[in-house]
Protein backbone atom coordinates (compact mmCIF):
# COMPACT_ATOMS: atom_id res chain seq x y z
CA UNK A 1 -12.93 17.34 -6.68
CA UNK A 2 -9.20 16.17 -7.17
CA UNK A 3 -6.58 16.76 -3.95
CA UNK A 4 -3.79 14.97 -1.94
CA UNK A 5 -4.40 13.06 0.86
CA UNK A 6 -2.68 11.49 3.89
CA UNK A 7 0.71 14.49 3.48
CA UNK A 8 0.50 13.54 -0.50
CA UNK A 9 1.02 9.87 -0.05
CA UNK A 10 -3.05 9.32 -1.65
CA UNK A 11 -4.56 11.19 -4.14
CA UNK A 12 -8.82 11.62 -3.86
CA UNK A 13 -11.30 11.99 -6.93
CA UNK A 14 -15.26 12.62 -6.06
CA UNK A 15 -16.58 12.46 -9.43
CA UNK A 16 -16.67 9.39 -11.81
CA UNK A 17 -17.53 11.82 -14.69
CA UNK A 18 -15.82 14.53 -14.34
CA UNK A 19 -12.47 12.98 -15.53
CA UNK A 20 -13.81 9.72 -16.32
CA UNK A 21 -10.27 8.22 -18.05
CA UNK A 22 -8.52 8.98 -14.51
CA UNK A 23 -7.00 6.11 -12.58
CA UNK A 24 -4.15 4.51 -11.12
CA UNK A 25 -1.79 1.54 -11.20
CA UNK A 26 0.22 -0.71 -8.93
CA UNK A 27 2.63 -3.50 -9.49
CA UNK A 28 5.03 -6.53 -8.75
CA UNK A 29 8.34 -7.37 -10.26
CA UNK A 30 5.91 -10.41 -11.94
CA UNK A 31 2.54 -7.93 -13.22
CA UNK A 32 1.01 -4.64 -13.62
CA UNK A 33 -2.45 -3.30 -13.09
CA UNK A 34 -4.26 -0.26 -14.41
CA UNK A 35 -7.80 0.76 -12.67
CA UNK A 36 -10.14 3.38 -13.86
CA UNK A 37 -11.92 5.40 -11.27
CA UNK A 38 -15.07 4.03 -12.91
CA UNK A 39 -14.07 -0.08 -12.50
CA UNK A 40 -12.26 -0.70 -15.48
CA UNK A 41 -8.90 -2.19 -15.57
CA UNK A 42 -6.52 -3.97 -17.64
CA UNK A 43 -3.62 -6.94 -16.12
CA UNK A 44 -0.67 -7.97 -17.44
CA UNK A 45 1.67 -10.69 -15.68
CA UNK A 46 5.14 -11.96 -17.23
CA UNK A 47 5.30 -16.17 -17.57
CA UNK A 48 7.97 -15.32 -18.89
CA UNK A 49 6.51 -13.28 -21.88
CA UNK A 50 3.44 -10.77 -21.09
CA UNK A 51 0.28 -12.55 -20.64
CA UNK A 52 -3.10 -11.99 -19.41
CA UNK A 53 -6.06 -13.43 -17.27
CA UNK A 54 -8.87 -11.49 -17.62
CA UNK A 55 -9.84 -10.70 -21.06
CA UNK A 56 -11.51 -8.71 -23.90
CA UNK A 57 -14.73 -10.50 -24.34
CA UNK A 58 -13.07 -10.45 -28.10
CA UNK A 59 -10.11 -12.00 -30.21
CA UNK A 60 -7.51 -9.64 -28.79
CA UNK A 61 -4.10 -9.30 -31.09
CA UNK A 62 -1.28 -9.27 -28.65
CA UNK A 63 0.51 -6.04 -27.97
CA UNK A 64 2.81 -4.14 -25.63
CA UNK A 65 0.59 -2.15 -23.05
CA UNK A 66 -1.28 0.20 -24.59
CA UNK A 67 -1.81 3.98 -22.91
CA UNK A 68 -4.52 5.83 -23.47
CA UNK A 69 -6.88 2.93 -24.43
CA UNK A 70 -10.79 3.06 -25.32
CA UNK A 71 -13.11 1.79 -22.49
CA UNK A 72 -16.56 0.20 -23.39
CA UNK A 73 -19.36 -2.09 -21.41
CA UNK A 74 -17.99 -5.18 -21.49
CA UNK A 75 -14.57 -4.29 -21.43
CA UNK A 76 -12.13 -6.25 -18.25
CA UNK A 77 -13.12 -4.65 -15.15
CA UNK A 78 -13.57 -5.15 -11.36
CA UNK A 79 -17.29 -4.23 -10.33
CA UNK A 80 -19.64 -5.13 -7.48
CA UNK A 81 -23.20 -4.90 -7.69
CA UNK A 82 -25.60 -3.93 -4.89
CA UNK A 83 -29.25 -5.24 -5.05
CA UNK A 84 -32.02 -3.87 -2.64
CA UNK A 85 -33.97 -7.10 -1.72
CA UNK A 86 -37.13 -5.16 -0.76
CA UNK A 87 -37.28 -2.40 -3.20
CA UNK A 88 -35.41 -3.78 -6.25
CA UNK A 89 -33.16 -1.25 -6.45
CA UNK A 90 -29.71 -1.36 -7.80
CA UNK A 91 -26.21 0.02 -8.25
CA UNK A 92 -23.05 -0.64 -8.90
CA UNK A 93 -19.43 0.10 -7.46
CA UNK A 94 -17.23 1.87 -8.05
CA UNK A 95 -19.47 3.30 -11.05
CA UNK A 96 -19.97 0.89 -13.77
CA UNK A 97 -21.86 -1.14 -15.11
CA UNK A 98 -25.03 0.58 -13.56
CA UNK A 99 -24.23 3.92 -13.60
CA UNK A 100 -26.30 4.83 -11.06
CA UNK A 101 -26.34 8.57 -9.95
CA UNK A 102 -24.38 7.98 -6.42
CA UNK A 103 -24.94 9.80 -3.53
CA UNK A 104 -21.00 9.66 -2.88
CA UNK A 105 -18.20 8.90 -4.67
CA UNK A 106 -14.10 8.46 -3.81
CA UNK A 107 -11.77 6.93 -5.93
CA UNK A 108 -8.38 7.27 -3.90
CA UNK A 109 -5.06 6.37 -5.77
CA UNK A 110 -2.47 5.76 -3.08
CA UNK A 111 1.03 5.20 -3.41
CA UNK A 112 0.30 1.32 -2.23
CA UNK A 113 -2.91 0.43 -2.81
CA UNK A 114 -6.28 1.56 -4.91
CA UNK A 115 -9.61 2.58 -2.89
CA UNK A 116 -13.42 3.28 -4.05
CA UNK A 117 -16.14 4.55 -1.59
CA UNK A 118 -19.37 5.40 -3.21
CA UNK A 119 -22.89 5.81 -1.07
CA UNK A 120 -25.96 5.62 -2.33
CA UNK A 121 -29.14 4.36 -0.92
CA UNK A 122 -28.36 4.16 2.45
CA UNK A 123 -25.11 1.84 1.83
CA UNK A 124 -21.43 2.39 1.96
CA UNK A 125 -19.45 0.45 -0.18
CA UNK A 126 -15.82 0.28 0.11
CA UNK A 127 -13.14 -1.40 -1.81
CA UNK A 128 -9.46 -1.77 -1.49
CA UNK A 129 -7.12 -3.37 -4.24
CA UNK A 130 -3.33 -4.52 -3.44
CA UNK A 131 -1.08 -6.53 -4.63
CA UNK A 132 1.78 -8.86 -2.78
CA UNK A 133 5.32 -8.24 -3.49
CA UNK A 134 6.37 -11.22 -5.36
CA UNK A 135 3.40 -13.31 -6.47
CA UNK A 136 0.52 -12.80 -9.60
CA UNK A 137 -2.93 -12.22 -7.90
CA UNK A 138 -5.08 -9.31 -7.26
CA UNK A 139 -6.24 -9.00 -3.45
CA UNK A 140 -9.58 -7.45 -3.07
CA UNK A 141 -11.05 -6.08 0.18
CA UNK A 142 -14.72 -5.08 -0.18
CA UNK A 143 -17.06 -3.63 3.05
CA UNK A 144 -20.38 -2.89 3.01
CA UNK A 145 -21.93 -0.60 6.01
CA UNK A 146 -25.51 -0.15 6.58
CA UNK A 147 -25.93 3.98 6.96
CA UNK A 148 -29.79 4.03 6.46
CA UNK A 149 -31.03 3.07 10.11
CA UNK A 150 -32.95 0.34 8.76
CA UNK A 151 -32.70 -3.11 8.59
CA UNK A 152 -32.40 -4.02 5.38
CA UNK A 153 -31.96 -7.15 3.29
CA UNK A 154 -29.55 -7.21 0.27
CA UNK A 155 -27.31 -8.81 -2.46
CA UNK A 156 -24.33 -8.25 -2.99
CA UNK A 157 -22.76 -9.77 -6.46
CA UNK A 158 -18.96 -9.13 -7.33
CA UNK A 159 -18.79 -9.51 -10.97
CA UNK A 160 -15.02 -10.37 -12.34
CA UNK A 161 -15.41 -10.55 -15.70
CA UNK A 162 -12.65 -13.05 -17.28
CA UNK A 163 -13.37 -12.78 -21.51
CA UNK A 164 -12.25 -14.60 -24.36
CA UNK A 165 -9.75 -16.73 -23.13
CA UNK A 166 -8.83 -19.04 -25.87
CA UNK A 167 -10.99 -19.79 -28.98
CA UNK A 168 -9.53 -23.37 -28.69
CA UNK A 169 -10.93 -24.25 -25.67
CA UNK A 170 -12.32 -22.51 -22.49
CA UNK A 171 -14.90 -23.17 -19.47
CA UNK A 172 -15.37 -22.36 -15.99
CA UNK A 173 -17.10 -23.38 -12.82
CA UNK A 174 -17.74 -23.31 -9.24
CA UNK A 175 -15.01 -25.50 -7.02
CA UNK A 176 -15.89 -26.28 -3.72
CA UNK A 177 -12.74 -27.77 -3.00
CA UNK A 178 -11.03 -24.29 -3.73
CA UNK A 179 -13.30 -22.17 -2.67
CA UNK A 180 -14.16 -19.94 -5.56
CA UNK A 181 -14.77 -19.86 -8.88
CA UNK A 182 -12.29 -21.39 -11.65
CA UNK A 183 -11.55 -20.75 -15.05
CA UNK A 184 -9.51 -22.56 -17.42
CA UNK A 185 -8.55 -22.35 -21.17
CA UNK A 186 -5.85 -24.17 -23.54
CA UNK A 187 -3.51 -21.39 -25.00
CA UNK A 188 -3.93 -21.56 -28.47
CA UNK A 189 -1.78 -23.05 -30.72
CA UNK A 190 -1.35 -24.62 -34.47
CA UNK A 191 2.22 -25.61 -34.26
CA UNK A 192 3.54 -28.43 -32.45
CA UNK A 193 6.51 -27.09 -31.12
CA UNK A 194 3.88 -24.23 -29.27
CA UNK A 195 1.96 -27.07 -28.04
CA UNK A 196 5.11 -28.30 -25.49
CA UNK A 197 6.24 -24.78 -25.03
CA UNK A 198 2.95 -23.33 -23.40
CA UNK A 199 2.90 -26.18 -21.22
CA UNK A 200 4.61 -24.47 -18.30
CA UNK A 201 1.59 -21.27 -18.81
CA UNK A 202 -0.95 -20.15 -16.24
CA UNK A 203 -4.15 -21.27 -17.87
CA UNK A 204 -6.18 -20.84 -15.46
CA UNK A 205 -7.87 -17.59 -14.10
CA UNK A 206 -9.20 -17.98 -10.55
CA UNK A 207 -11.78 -15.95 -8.50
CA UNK A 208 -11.08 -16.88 -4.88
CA UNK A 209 -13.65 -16.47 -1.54
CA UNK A 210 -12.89 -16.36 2.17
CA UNK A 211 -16.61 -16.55 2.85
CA UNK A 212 -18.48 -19.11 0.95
CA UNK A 213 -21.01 -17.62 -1.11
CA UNK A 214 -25.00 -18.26 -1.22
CA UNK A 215 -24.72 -18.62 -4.96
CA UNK A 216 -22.73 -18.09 -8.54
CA UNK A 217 -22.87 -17.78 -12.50
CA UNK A 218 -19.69 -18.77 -14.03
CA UNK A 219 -21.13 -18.31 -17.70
CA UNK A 220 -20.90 -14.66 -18.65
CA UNK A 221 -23.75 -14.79 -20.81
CA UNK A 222 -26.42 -16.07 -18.79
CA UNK A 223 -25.66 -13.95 -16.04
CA UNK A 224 -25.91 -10.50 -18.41
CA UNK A 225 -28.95 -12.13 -20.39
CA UNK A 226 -31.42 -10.01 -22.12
CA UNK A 227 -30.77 -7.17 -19.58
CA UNK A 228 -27.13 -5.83 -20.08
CA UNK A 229 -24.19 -5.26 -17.77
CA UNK A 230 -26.83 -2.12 -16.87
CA UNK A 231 -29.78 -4.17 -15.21
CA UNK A 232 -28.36 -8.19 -15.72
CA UNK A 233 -30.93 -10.36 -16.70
CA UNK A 234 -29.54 -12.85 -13.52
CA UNK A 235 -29.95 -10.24 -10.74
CA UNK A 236 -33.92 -9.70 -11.99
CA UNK A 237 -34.31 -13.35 -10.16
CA UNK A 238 -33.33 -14.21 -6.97
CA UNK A 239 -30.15 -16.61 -6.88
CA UNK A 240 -27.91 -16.85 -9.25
CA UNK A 241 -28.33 -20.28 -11.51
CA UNK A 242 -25.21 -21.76 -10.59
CA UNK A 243 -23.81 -22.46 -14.36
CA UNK A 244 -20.98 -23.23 -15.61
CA UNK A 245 -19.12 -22.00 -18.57
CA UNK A 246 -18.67 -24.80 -21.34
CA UNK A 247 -16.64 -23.69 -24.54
CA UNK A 248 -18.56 -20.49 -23.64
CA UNK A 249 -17.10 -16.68 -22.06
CA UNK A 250 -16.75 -17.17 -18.34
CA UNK A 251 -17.40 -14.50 -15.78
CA UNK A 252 -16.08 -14.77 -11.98
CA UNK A 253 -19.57 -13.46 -10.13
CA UNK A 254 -20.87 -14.83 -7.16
CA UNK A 255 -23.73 -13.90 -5.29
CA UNK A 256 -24.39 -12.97 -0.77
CA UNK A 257 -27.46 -12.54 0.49
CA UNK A 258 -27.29 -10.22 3.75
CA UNK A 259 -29.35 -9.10 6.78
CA UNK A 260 -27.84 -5.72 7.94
CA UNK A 261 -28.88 -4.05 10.88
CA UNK A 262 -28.22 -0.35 11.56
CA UNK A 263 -24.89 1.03 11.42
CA UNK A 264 -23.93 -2.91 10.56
CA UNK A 265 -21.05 -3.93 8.36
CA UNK A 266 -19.51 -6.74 6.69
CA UNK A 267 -16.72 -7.26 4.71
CA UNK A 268 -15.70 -9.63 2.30
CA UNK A 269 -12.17 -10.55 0.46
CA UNK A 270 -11.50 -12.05 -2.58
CA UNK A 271 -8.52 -12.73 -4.59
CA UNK A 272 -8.23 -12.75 -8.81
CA UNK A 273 -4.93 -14.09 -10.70
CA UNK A 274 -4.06 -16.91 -13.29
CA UNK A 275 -2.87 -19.79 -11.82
CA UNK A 276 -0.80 -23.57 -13.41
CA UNK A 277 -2.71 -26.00 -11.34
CA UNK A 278 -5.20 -26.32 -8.48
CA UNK A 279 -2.21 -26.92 -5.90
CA UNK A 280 -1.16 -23.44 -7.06
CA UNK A 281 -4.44 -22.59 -6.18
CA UNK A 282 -4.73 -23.52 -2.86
CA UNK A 283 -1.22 -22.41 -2.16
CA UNK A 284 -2.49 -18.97 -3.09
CA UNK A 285 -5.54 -19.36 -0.58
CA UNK A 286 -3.56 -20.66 2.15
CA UNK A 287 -0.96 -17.50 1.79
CA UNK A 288 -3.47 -14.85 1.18
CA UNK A 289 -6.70 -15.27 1.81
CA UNK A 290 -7.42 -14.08 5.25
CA UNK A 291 -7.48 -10.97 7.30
CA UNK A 292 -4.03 -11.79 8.89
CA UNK A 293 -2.61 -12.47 5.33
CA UNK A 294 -4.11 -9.27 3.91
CA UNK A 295 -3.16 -7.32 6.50
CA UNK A 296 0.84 -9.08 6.17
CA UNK A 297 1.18 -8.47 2.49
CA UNK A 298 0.25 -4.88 2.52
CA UNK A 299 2.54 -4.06 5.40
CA UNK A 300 5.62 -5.91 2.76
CA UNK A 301 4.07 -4.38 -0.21
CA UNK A 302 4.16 -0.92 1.58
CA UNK A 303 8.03 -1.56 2.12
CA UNK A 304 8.60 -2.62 -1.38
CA UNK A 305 7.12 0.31 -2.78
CA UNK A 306 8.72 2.53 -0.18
CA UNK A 307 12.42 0.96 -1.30
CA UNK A 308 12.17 3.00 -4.48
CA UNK A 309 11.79 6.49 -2.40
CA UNK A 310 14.49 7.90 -3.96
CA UNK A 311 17.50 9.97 -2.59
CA UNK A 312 15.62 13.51 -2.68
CA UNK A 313 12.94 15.43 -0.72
CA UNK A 314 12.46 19.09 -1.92
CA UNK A 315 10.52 21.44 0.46
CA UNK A 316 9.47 24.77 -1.70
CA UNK A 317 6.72 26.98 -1.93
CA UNK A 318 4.80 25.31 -4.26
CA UNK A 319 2.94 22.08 -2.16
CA UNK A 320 1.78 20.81 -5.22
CA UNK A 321 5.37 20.80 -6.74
CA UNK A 322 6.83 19.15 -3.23
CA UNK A 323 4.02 16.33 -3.41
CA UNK A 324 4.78 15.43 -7.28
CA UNK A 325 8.70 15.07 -6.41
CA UNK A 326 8.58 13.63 -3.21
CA UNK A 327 6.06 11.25 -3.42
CA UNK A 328 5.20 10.24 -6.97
CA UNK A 329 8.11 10.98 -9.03
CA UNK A 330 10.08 8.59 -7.82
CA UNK A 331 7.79 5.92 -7.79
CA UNK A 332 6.97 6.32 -11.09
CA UNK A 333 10.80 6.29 -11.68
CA UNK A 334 10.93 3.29 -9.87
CA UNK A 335 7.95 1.23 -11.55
CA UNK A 336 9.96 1.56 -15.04
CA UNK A 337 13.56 0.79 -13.73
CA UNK A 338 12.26 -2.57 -11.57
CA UNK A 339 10.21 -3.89 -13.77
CA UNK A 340 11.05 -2.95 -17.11
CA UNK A 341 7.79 -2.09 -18.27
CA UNK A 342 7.25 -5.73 -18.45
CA UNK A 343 8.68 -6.74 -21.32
CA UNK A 344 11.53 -9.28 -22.00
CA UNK A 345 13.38 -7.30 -24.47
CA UNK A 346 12.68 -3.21 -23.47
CA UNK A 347 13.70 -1.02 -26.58
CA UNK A 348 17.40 -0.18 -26.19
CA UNK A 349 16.13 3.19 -25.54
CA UNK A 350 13.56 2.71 -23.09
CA UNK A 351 15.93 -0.08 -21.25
CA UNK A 352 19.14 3.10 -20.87
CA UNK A 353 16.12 5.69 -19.81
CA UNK A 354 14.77 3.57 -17.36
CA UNK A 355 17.59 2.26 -15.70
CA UNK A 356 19.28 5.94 -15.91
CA UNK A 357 16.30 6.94 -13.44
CA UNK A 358 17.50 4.41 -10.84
CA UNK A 359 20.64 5.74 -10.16
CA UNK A 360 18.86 8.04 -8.31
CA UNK A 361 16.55 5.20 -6.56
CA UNK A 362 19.50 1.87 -6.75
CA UNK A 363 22.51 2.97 -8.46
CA UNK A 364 23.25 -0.83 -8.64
CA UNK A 365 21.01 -1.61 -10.79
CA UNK A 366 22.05 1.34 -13.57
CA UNK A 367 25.54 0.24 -13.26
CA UNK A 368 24.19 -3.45 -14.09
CA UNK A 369 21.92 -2.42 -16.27
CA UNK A 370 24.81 -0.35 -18.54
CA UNK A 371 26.72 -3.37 -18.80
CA UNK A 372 23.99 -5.81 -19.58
CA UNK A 373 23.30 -3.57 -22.79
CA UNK A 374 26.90 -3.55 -23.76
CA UNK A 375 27.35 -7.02 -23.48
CA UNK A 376 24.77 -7.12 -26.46
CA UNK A 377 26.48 -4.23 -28.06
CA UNK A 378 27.59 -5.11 -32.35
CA UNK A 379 30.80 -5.74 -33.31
CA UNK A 380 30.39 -2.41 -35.50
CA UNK A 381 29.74 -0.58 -32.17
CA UNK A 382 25.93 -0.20 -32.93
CA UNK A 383 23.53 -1.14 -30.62
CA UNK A 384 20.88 -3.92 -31.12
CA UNK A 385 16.72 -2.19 -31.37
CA UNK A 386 16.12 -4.24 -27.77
CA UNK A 387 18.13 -5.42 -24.92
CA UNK A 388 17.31 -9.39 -24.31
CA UNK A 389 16.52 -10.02 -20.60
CA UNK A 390 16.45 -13.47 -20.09
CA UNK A 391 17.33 -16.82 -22.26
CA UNK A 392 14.90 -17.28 -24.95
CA UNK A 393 13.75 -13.97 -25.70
CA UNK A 394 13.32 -12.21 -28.81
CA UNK A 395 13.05 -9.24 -30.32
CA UNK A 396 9.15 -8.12 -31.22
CA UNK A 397 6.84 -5.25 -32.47
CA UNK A 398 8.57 -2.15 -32.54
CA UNK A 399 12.18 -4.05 -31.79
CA UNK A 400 12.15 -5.23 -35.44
CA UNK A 401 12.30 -1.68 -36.53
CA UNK A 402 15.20 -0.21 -37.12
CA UNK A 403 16.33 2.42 -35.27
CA UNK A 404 19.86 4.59 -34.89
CA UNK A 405 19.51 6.51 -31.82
CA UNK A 406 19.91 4.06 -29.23
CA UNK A 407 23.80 4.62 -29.16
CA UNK A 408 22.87 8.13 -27.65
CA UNK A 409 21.89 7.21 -24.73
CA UNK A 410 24.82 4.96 -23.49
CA UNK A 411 26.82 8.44 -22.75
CA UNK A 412 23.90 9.44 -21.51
CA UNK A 413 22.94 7.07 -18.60
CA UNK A 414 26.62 6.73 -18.09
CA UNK A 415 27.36 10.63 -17.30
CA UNK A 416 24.03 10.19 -14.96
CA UNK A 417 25.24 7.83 -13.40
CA UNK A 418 28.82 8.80 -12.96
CA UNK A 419 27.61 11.67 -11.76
CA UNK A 420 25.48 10.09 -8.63
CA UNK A 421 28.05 7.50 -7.67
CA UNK A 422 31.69 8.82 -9.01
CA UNK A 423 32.27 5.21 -9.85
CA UNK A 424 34.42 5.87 -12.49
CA UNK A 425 36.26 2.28 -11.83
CA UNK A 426 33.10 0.78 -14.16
CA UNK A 427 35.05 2.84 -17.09
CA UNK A 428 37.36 -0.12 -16.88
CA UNK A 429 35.59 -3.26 -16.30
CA UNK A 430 35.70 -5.53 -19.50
CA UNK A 431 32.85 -6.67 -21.01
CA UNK A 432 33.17 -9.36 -23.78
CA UNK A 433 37.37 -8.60 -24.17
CA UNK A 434 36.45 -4.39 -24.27
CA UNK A 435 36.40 -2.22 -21.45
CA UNK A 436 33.23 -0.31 -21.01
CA UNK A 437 35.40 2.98 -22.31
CA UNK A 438 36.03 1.29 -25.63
CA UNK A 439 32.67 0.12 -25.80
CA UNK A 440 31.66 3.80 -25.04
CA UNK A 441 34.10 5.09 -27.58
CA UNK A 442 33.14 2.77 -30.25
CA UNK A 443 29.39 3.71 -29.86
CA UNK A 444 30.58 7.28 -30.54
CA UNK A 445 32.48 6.51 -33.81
CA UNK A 446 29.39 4.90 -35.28
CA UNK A 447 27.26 7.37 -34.83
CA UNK A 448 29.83 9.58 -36.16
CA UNK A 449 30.12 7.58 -39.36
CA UNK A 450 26.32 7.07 -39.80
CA UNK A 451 25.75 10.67 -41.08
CA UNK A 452 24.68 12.77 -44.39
CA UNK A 453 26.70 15.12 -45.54
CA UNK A 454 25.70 17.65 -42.65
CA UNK A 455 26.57 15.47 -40.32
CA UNK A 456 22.72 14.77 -39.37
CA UNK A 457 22.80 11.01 -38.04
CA UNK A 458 20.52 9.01 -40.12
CA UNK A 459 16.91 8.04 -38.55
CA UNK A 460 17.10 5.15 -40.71
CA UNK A 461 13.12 3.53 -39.64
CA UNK A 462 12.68 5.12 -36.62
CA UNK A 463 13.72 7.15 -33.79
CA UNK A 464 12.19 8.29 -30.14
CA UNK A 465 9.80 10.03 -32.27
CA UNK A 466 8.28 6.39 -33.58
CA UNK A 467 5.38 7.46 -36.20
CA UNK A 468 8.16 9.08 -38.22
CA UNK A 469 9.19 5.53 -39.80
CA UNK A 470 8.19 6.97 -43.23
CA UNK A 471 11.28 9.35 -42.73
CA UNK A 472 14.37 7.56 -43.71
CA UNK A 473 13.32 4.35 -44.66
CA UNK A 474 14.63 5.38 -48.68
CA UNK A 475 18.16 6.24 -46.81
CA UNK A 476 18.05 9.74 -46.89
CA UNK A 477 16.38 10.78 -44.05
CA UNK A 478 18.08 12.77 -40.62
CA UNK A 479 17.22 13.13 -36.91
């Protein structure tokens, strides 16, 4: 049911239901995505602060990125129905929305890209999700192979819903000019400095086709209709209407009608990403959206991934063990320490843990990283509850808690680092009129001083253990 692939580099799952919560993620130094084995996903791109394209077909309240979240029907996903033209049958891939009892089912996590093959029917359908190295947008290779030895006459519908963008103002529609379907929103607002600072924001959420489709429905509604995600209402006739969204949810589906012969495949890509303006969005067809430039950005994204490989291969008895270190370890190591876990002000905490993992990975960047966070460091030798990354930011959610522990970990990623590198000349550099020693040293003597009469340190709101807030907010209670 679950096993490595390819020497460990892929990991296979042939049930949907057996651990239906299981996926995978990739990313870019500019967004993140998480994919369920069943479809579901959830994107999040930095312009500069997090921000999303496809949406909860709710108001969402904006948040870090959430683990562990709750799937339902209509939540964001990435699904592709499959319509019988003689028989009226239907599925969909990878699982949801039909839920259709498959004949077959893969979903294969890989190191570099995401993969779904489900059969059922007499049909293969394949799908392939990567990402290129620098820009926002989803690249989405879908096949579909005749296995039945039959002729037979289909649809096939991607379906990419986009949500609730904006209750200000949203819509969507078909472009010819751009090939695809296009979504756009205004980024709500109520104060008139917001109004000129989300001008620079991607409102727009595109759904782009190399092969011109026989139809579309860019109004979510009227494509699910009376039937649900289940059986829509728009797939019971036999072209899609062609609407378009008007103040209303849009949806990204489009509609192919095909003739396959025996053993006959075709296959299909697509790209999905926000976008400022349509010459953004035909930059982004022009770069991508062909066979040469799929095949060109997963060769760079392969070497991007592969720079965070890490400085250790273990070979033991335990293949299992070997696989976890050698292959995924480090990547995940390497996803927190590039990107930050998207955010423009990481926790002090999180920012030193991170970065302490890439001296293993890019030493460079922990040594930069160390003296980024001292250069915010308080006069009192505390450290701030977030480390700003760029001009502008601030500190939010959990950052205006606060915390006493972050000083820890300065020694910490410091003796890490020292340790891979024996660049003990960064002791000395001077940061703000301090060398980093002093800066060290003056960390240590406020912790020191912020202590009961134990010599507990203070938790003061919070520590790595965040639901104890209710701890020492009265003053009184240790860590």
């Amino acid at each position: 049911m679950l096993g490595p692939l390819d020497g460990g580099e892929r990991y296979e799952l042939t049930s949907p239901t057996a651990m239906p919560m299981a996926g995978g993620f990739l990313w870019n130094r500019r967004m993140m995505i998480h994919a369920t084995c069943r479809g579901y996903a959830t994107a999040q791109f930095m312009q500069p602060e997090p921000a999303k394209y496809a949406h909860a077909p709710n108001l969402e309240a904006k948040t870090f990125m959430q683990p562990e979240q709750a799937y339902y029907a209509h939540h964001p996903g990435r699904f592709v129905y499959v319509k019988d033209e003689e028989t009226g049958e239907l599925f969909s891939a990878p699982y949801e929305p039909v839920r259709a009892k498959l004949d077959s089912f893969r979903f294969i996590a890989g190191r570099h890209d995401l993969g779904w093959a489900v059969e059922h029917l007499g049909l293969r359908v394949e799908l392939v999700l990567s990402l290129p190295t620098d820009d926002v947008a989803e690249l989405w290779a879908l096949r579909i192979t005749d296995l039945s030895g039959r002729a037979r006459r289909l649809s096939v519908v991607p379906y990419f819903p986009i949500g609730n963008m904006s209750w200000m103002n949203q819509s969507a529609e078909w472009r010819a000019d751009l090939g695809g379907i296009v979504a756009s929103c205004v980024t709500p607002y109520q104060k008139v400095a917001d109004y000129f600072k989300n001008q620079h924001l991607k409102d727009k959420t595109v759904f782009l086709c190399e092969r011109t489709p026989d139809a579309w429905e860019a109004r979510q509604s009227a494509f699910e209709g009376e039937g649900g995600l289940h059986n829509p209402s728009a797939l019971q006739a036999g072209l899609l209407a062609g609407g378009d969204a008007r103040y209303e949810t849009p949806a990204a589906c489009v509609q192919y009608r095909l003739a396959l012969q025996p053993n006959e495949g075709q296959t299909f890509r697509f790209l999905f990403g926000p976008a400022f303006d349509d010459a953004e969005i035909a930059q982004l067809r022009t770069t991508y959206l062909s066979e040469s430039g799929f095949e060109r950005t997963r060769a760079a994204y392969a070497a991007y991934i592969d720079s965070g490989s890490g400085c250790l291969q273990v070979q033991t008895p335990d293949a299992g063990f070997d696989n976890f270190v050698n292959h995924w370890l480090p990547r995940q190591v390497f996803y927190h320490g590039d990107v930050n876990r998207l955010s423009t002000d990481p926790q002090t905490r999180n920012y030193l843990q991170d970065n302490l993992g890439m001296a293993y990975i890019a030493p460079g960047v922990t040594r930069g990283a160390l003296l980024h966070a001292l250069s915010q460091q308080h006069e009192n030798g505390s450290m701030p509850d977030g480390i700003l990354l760029i001009e502008g930011a601030e500190l939010k959610y959990i950052n205006q808690v606060p915390h006493t522990d972050h000083c820890v970990w300065l020694p910490v990623c410091l003796q890490a680092y020292l340790d891979e590198t024996g660049d003990f000349a960064l002791l000395d550099v001077v940061v703000n009129g301090l060398s980093v020693a002093q800066r060290l040293d003056a960390a240590m003597a406020w912790l020191q001083q912020d202590r009961d009469a134990r010599g507990l340190s203070f938790i003061a709101q919070g520590d790595w253990c965040d639901p104890m807030n209710m701890v020492g907010y009265k003053g009184r209670g240790v860590s």
